[in-house]
C-alpha atoms as a PDB file:
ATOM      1  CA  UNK A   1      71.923  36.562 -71.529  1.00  0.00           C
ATOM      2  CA  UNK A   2      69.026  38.946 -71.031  1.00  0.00           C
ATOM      3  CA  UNK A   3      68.907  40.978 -67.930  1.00  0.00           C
ATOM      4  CA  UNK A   4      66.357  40.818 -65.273  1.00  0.00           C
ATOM      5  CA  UNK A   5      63.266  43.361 -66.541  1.00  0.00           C
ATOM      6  CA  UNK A   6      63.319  46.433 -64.904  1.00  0.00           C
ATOM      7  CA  UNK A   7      59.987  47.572 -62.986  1.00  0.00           C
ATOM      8  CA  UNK A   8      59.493  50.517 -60.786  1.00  0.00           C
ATOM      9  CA  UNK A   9      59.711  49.805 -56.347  1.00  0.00           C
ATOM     10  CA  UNK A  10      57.471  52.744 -55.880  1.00  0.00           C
ATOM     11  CA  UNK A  11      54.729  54.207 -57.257  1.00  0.00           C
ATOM     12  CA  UNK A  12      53.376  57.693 -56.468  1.00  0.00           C
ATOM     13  CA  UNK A  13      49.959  59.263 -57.147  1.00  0.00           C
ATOM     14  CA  UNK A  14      48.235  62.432 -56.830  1.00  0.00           C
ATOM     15  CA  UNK A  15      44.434  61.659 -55.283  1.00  0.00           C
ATOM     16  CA  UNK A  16      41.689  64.238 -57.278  1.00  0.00           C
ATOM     17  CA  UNK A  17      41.678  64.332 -60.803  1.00  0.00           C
ATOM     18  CA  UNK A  18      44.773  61.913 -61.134  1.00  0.00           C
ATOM     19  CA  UNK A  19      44.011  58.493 -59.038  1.00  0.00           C
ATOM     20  CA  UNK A  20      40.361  58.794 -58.669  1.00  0.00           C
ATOM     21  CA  UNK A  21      37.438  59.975 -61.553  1.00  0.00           C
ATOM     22  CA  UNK A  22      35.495  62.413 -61.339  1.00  0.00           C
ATOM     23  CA  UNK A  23      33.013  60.445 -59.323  1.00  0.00           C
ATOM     24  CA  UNK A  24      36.021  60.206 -56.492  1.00  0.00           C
ATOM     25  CA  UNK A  25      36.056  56.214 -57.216  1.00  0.00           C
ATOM     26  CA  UNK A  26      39.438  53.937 -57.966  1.00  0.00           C
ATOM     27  CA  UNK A  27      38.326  51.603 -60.804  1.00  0.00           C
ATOM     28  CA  UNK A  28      38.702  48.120 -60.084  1.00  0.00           C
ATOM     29  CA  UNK A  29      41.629  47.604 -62.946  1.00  0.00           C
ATOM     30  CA  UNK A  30      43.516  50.289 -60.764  1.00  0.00           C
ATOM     31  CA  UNK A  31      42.521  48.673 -57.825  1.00  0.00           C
ATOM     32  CA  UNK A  32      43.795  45.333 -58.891  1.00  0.00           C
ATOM     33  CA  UNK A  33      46.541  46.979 -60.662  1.00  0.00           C
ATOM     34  CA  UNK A  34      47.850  47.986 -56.755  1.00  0.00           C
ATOM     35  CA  UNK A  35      47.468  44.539 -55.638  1.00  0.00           C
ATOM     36  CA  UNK A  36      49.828  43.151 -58.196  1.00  0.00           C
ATOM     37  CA  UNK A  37      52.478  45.920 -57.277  1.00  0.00           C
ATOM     38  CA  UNK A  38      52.113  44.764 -53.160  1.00  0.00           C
ATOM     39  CA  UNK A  39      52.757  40.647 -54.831  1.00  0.00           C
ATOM     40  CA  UNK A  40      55.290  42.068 -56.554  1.00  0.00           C
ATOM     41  CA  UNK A  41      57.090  44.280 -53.863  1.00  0.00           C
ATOM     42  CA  UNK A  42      56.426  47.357 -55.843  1.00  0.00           C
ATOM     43  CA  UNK A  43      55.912  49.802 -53.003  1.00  0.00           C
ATOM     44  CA  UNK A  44      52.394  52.407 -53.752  1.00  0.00           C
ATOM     45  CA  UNK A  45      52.325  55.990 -51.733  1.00  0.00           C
ATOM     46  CA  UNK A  46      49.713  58.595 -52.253  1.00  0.00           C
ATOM     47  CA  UNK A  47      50.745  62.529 -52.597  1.00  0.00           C
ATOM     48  CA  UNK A  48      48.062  64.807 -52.308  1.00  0.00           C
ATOM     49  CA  UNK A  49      46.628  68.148 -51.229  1.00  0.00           C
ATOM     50  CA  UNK A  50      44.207  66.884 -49.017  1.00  0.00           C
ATOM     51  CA  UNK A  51      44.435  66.412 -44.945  1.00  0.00           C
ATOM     52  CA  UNK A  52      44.939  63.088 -43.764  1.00  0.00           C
ATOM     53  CA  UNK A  53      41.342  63.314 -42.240  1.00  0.00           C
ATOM     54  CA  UNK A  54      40.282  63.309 -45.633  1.00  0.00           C
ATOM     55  CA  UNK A  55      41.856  60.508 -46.819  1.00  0.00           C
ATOM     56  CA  UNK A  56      39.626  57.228 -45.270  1.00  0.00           C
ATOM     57  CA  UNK A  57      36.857  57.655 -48.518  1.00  0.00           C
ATOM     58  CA  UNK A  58      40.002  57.196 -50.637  1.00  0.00           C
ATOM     59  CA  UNK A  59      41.506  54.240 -47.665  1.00  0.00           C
ATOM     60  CA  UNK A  60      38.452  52.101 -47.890  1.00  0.00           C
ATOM     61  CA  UNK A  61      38.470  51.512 -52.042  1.00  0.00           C
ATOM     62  CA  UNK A  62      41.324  50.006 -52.404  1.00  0.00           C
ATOM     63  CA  UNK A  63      43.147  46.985 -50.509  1.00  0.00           C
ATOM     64  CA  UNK A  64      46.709  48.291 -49.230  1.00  0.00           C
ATOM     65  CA  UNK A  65      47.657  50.942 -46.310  1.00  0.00           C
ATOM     66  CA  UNK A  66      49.857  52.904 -48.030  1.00  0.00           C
ATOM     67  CA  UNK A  67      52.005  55.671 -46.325  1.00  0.00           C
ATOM     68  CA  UNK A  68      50.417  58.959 -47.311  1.00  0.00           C
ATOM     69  CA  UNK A  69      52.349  62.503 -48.240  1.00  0.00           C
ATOM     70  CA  UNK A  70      49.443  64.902 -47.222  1.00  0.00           C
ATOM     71  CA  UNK A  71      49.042  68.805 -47.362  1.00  0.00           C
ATOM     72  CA  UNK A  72      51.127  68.617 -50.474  1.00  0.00           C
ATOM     73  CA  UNK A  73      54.285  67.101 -48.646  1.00  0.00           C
ATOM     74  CA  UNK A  74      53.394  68.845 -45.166  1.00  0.00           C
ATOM     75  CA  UNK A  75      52.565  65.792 -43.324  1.00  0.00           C
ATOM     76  CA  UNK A  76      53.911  62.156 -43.745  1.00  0.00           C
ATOM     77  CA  UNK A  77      50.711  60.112 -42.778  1.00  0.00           C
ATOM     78  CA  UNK A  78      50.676  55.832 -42.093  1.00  0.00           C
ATOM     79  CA  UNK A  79      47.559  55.111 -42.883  1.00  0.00           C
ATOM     80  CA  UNK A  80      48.218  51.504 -41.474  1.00  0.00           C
ATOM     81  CA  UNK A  81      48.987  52.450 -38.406  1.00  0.00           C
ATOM     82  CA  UNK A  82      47.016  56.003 -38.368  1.00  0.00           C
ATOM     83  CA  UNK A  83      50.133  58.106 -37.243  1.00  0.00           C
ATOM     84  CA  UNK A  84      51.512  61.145 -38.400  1.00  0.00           C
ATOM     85  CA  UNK A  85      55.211  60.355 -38.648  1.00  0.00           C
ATOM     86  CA  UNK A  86      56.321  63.717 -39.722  1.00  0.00           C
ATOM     87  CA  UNK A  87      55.027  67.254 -39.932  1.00  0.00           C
ATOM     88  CA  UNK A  88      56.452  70.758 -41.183  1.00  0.00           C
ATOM     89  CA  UNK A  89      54.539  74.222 -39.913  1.00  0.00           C
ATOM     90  CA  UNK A  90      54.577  77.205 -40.404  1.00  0.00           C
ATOM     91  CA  UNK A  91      55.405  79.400 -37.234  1.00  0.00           C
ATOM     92  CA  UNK A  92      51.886  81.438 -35.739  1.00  0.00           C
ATOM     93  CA  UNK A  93      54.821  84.867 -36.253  1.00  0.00           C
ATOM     94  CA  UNK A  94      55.080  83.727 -40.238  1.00  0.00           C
ATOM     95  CA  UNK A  95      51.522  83.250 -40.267  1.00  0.00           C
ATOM     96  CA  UNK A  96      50.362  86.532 -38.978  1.00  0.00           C
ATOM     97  CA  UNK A  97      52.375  88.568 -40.819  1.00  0.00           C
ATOM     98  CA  UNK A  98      51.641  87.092 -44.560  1.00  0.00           C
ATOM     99  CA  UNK A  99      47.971  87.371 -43.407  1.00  0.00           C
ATOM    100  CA  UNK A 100      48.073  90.860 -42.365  1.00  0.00           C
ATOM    101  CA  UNK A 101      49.750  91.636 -45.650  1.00  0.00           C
ATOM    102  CA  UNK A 102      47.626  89.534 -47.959  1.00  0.00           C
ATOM    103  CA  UNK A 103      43.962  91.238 -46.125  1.00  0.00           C
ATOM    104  CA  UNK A 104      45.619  94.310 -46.869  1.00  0.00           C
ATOM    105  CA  UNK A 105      46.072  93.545 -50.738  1.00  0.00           C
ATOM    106  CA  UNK A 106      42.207  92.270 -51.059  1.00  0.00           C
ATOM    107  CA  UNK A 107      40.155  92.743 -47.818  1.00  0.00           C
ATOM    108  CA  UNK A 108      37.405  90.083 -49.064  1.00  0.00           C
ATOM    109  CA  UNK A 109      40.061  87.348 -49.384  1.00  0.00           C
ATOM    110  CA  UNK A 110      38.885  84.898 -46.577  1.00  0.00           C
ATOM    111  CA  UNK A 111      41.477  82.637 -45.102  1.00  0.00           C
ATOM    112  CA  UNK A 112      41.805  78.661 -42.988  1.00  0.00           C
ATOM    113  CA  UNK A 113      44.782  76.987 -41.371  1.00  0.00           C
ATOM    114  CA  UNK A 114      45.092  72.916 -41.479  1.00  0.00           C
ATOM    115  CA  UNK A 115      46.632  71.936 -38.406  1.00  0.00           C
ATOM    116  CA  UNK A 116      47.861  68.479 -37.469  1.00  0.00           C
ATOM    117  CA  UNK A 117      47.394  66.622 -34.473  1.00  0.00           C
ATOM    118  CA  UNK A 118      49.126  62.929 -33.827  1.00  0.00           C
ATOM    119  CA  UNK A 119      46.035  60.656 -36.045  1.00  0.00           C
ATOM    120  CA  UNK A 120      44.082  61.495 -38.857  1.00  0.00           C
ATOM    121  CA  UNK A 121      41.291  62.702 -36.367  1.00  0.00           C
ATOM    122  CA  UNK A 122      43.414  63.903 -33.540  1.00  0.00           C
ATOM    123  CA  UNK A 123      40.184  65.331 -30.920  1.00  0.00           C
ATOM    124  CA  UNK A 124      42.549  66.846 -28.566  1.00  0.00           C
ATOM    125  CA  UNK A 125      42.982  69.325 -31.396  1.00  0.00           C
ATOM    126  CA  UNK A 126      41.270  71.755 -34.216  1.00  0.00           C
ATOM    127  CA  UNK A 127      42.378  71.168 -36.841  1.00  0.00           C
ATOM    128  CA  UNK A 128      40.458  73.385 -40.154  1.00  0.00           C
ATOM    129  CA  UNK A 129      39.988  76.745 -38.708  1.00  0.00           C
ATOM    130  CA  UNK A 130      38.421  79.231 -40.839  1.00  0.00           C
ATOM    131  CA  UNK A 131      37.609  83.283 -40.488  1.00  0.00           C
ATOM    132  CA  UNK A 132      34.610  84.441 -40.575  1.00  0.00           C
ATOM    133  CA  UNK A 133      34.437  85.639 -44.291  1.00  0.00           C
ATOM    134  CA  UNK A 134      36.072  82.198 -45.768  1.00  0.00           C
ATOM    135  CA  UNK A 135      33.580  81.123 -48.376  1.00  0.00           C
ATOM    136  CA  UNK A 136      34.469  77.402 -48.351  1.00  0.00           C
ATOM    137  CA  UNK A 137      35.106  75.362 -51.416  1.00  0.00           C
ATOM    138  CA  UNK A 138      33.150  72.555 -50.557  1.00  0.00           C
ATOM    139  CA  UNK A 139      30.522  71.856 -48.073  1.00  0.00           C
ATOM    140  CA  UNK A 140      32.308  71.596 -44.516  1.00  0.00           C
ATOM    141  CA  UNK A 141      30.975  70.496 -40.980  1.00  0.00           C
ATOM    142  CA  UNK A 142      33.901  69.783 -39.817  1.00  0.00           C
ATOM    143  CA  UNK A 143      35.488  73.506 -39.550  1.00  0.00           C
ATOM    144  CA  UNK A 144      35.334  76.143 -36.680  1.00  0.00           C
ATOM    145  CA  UNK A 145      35.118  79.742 -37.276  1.00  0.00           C
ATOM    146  CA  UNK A 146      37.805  81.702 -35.460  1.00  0.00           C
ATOM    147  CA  UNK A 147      38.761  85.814 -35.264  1.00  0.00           C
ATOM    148  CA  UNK A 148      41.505  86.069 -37.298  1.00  0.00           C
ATOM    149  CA  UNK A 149      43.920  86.409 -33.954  1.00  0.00           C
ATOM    150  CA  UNK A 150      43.373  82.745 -33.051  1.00  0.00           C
ATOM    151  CA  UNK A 151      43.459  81.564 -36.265  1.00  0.00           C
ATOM    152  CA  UNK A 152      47.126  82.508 -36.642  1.00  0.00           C
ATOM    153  CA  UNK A 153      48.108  81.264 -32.652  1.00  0.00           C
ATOM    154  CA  UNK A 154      49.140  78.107 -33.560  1.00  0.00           C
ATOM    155  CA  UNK A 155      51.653  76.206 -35.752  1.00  0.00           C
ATOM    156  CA  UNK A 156      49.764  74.768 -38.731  1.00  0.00           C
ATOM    157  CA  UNK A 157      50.653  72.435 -41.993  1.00  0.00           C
ATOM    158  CA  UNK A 158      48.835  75.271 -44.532  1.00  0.00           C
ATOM    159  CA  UNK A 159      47.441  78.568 -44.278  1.00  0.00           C
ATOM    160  CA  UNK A 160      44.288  78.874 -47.608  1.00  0.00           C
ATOM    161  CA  UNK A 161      43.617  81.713 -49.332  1.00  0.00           C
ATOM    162  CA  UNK A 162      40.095  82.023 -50.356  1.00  0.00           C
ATOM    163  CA  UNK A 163      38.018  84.297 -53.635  1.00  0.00           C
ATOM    164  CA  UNK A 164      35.788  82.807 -54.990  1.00  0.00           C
ATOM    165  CA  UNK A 165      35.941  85.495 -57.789  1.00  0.00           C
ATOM    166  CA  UNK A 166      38.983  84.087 -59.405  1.00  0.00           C
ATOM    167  CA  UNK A 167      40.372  81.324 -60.163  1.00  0.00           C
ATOM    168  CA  UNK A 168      42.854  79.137 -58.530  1.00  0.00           C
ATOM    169  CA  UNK A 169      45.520  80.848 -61.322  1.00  0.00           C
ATOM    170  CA  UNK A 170      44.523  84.234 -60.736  1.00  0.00           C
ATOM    171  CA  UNK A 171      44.584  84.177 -56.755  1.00  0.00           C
ATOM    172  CA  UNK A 172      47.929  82.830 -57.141  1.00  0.00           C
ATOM    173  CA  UNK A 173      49.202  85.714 -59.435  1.00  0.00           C
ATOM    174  CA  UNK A 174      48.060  88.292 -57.067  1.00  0.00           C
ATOM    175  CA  UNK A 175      49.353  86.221 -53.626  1.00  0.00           C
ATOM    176  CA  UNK A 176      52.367  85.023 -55.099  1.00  0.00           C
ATOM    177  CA  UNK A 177      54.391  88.897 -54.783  1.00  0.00           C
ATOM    178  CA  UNK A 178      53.523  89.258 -50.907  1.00  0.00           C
ATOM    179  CA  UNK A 179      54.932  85.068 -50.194  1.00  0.00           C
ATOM    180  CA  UNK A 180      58.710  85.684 -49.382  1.00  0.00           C
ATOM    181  CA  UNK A 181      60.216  81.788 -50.255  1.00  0.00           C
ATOM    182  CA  UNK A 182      62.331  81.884 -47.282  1.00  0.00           C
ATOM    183  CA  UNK A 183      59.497  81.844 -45.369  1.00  0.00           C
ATOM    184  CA  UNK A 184      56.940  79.958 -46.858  1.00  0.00           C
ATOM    185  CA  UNK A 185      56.027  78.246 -50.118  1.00  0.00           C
ATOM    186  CA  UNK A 186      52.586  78.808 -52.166  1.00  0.00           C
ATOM    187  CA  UNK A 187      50.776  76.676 -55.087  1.00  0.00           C
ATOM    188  CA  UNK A 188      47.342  75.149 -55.721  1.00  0.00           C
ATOM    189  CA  UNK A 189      45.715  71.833 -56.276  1.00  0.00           C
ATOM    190  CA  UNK A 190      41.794  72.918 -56.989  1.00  0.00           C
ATOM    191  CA  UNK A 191      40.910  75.594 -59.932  1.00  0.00           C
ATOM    192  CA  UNK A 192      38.416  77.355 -57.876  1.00  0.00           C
ATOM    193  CA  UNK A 193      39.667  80.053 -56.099  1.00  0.00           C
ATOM    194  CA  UNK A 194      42.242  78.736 -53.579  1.00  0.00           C
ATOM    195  CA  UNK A 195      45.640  79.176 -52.475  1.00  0.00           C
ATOM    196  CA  UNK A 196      47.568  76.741 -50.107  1.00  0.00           C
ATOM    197  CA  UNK A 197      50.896  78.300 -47.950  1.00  0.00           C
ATOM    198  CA  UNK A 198      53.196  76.000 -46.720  1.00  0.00           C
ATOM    199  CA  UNK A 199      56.507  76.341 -44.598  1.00  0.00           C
ATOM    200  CA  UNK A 200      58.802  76.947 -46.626  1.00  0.00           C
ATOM    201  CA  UNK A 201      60.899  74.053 -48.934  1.00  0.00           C
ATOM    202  CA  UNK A 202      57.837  72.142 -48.714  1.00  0.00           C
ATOM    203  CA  UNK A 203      56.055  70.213 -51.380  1.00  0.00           C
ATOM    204  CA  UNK A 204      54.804  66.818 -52.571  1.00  0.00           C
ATOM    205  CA  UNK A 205      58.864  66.283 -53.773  1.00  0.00           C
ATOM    206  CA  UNK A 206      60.458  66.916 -50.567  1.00  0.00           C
ATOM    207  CA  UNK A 207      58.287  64.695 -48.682  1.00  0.00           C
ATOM    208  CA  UNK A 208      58.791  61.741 -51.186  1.00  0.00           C
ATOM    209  CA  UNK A 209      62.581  62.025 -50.644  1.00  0.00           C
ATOM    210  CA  UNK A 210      62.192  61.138 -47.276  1.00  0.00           C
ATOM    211  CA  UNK A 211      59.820  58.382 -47.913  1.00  0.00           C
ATOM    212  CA  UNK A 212      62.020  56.719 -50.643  1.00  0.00           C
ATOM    213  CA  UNK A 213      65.071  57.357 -48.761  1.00  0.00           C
ATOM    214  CA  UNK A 214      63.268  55.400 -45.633  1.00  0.00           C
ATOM    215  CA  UNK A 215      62.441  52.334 -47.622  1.00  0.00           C
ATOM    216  CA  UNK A 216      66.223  52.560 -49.694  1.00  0.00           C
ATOM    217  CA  UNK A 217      64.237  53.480 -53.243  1.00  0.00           C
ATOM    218  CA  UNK A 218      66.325  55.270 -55.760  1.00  0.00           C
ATOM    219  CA  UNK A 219      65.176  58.225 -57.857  1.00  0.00           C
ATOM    220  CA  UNK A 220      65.088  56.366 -61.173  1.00  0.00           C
ATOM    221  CA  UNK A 221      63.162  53.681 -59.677  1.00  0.00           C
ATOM    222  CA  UNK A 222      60.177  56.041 -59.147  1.00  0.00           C
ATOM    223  CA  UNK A 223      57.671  56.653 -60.869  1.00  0.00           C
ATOM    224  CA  UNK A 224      54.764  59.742 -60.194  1.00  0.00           C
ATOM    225  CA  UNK A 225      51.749  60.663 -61.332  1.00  0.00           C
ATOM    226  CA  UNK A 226      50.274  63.836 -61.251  1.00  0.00           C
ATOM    227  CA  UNK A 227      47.670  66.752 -62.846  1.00  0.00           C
ATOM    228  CA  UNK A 228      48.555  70.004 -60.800  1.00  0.00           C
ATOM    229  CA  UNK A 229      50.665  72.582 -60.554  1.00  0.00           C
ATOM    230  CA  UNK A 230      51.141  71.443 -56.605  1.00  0.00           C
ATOM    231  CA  UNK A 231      52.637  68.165 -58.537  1.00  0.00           C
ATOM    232  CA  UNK A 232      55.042  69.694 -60.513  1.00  0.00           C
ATOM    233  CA  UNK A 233      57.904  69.453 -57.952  1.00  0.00           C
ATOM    234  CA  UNK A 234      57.444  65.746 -57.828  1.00  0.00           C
ATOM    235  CA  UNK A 235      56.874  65.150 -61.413  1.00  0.00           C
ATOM    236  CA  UNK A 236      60.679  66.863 -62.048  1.00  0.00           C
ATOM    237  CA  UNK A 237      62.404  65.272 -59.378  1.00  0.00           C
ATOM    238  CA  UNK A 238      61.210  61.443 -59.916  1.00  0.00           C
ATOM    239  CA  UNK A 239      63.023  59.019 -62.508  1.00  0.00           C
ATOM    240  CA  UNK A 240      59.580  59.287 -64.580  1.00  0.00           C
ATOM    241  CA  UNK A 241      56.998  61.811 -64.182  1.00  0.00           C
ATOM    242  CA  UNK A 242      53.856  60.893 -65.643  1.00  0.00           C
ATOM    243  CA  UNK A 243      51.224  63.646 -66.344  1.00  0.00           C
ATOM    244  CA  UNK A 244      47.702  63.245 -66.992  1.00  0.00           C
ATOM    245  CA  UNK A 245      45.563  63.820 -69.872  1.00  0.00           C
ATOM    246  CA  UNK A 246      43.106  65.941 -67.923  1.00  0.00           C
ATOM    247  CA  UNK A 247      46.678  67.844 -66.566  1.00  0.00           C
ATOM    248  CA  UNK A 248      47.346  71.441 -67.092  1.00  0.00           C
ATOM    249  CA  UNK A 249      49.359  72.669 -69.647  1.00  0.00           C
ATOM    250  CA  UNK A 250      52.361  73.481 -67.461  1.00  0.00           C
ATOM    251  CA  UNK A 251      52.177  70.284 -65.987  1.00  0.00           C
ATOM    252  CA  UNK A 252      52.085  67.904 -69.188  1.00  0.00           C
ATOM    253  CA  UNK A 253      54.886  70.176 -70.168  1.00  0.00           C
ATOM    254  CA  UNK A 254      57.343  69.417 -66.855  1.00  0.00           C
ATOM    255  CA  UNK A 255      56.530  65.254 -67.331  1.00  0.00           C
ATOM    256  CA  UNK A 256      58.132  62.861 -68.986  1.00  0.00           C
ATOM    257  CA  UNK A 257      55.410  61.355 -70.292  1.00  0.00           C
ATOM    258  CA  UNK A 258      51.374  62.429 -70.655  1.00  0.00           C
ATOM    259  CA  UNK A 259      49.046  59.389 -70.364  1.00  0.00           C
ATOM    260  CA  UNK A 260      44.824  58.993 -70.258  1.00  0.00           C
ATOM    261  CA  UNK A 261      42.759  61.472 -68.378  1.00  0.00           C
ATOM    262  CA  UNK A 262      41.918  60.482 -64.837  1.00  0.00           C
ATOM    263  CA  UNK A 263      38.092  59.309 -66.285  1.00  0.00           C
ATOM    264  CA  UNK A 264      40.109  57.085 -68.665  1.00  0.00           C
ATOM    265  CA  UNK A 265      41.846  55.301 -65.729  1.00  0.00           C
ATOM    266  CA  UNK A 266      45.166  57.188 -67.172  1.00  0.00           C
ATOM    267  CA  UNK A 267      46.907  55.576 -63.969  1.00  0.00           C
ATOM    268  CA  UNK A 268      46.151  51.964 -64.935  1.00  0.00           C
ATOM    269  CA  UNK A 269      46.773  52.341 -68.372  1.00  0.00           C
ATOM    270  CA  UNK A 270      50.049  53.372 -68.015  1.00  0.00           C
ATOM    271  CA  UNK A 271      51.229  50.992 -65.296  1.00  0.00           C
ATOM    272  CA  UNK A 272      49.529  47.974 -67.114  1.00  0.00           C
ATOM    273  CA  UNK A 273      53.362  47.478 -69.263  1.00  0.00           C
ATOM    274  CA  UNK A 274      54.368  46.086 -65.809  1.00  0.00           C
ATOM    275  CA  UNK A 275      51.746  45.213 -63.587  1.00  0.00           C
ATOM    276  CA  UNK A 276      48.982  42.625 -64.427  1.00  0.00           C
ATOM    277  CA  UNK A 277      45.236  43.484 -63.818  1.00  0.00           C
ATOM    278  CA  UNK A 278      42.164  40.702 -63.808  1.00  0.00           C
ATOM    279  CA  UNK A 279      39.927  43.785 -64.734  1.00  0.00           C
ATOM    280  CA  UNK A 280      39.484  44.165 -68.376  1.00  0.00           C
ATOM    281  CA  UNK A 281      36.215  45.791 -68.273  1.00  0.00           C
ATOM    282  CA  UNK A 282      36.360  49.333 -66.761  1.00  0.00           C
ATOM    283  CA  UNK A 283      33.225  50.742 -64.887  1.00  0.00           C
ATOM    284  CA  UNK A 284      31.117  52.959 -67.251  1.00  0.00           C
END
């Protein structure tokens, strides 16, 4: 007698250039694709680099409240409920010191914090403070410019790097000597220029474990998808790591399995062997 067919309980994505096109849109087979898994008990989280405050763009296309893993496992975010259940920092002492020692290496490297406050748009706080010289990545109203003193007073979820003049693989190179790992943890999600610090131990991975061990998922019944190196924890640790077509080399090469770029709907097309989708025509 043939055994029940095995299916994954949770699915994880990345956000930019993994779950959404280049247009920032979930296709509708994707979209449907997440309804089945909810009808099916299949539980869906997002992983991703970006704030929780950036997330409601992403919220509003698709039909589920997913918990969130934000700042690239920083911050545990319930969208549903729009609470921050969980949140490592790094210490305003750690903080100050790798930013003295970093503006020493390369005085022209500008640099934020992300802070977290109890919601995705906590007002009792500030939470994207940025130096003077930080030449932002994209186009930002929501930021306030700070001496470097009070940038570094507070706990926050990810200090930035900033240059403009290299790329995201370059900065790292030259940041990654002066980041001790005891004391905090460095990658990027973005190719232009930018460096993310977190406390130390953190990433997309270590968040996940807390979110599968909350609703009683095993490893080997996950399944993540991802395109970055800030997904490469997470793509090693889960029972199938799944890396995009439009993925970096380093990151195909750490996955279990490479599927369609993120403007093929790479997502979709690989969960479609288990989940059922009333979309057959994709957007053009």
């Amino acid at each position: 007698m043939q055994g029940p067919i095995w299916r994954p309980k949770l699915v994880v994505s990345d956000v930019d250039g993994t779950l959404l096109d280049h247009r920032e849109r979930v296709s509708p087979r994707m979209r449907a694709i997440i309804d089945d898994m909810a009808r099916q008990g299949t539980a869906f989280t997002l992983a991703t680099g970006r704030p929780a405050r950036w997330l409601l763009p992403v919220l509003e296309q698709i039909n589920v409240r997913p918990i969130v893993v934000c700042a690239n496992g920083a911050v545990i975010y319930d969208s549903a409920l729009d609470r921050v259940v969980h949140a490592e920092s790094l210490s305003p002492e750690v903080q100050r010191d790798l930013v003295e020692s970093l503006q020493a290496v390369d005085p022209e490297w500008g640099f934020a914090v992300e802070r977290v406050g109890r919601s995705a748009f906590d007002r009792e706080n500030e939470l994207f403070c940025v130096t003077p010289n930080y030449d932002h990545a994209w186009i930002s109203d929501e930021h306030t410019t700070v001496p470097r003193e009070q940038l570094v007073s507070m706990p926050a979820v990810k200090l930035l790097v900033r240059d403009h003049r290299r790329s995201s693989a370059a900065l790292y190179e030259a940041v990654a000597p002066y980041i001790d790992p005891a004391l905090a943890h460095a990658t990027f999600s973005w190719e232009g220029g930018l460096v993310e610090i977190s406390a130390p131990g953190v990433s997309k991975r270590t968040a996940l474990q807390r979110v599968a061990k909350s609703i009683e998922v095993r490893t080997e019944d996950i399944i993540v998808f991802g395109d970055m190196p800030n997904d490469l924890e997470m793509l090693r640790w889960a029972g199938t790591g799944v890396a995009m077509g439009n993925a970096r080399d380093e990151v195909k090469a750490a996955a279990d399995a490479v599927t369609a770029t993120n403007d093929d709907d790479g997502v979709a097309e690989y969960l479609t062997r288990w989940f059922s989708s009333s979309e057959t025509m994709r957007e053009n």
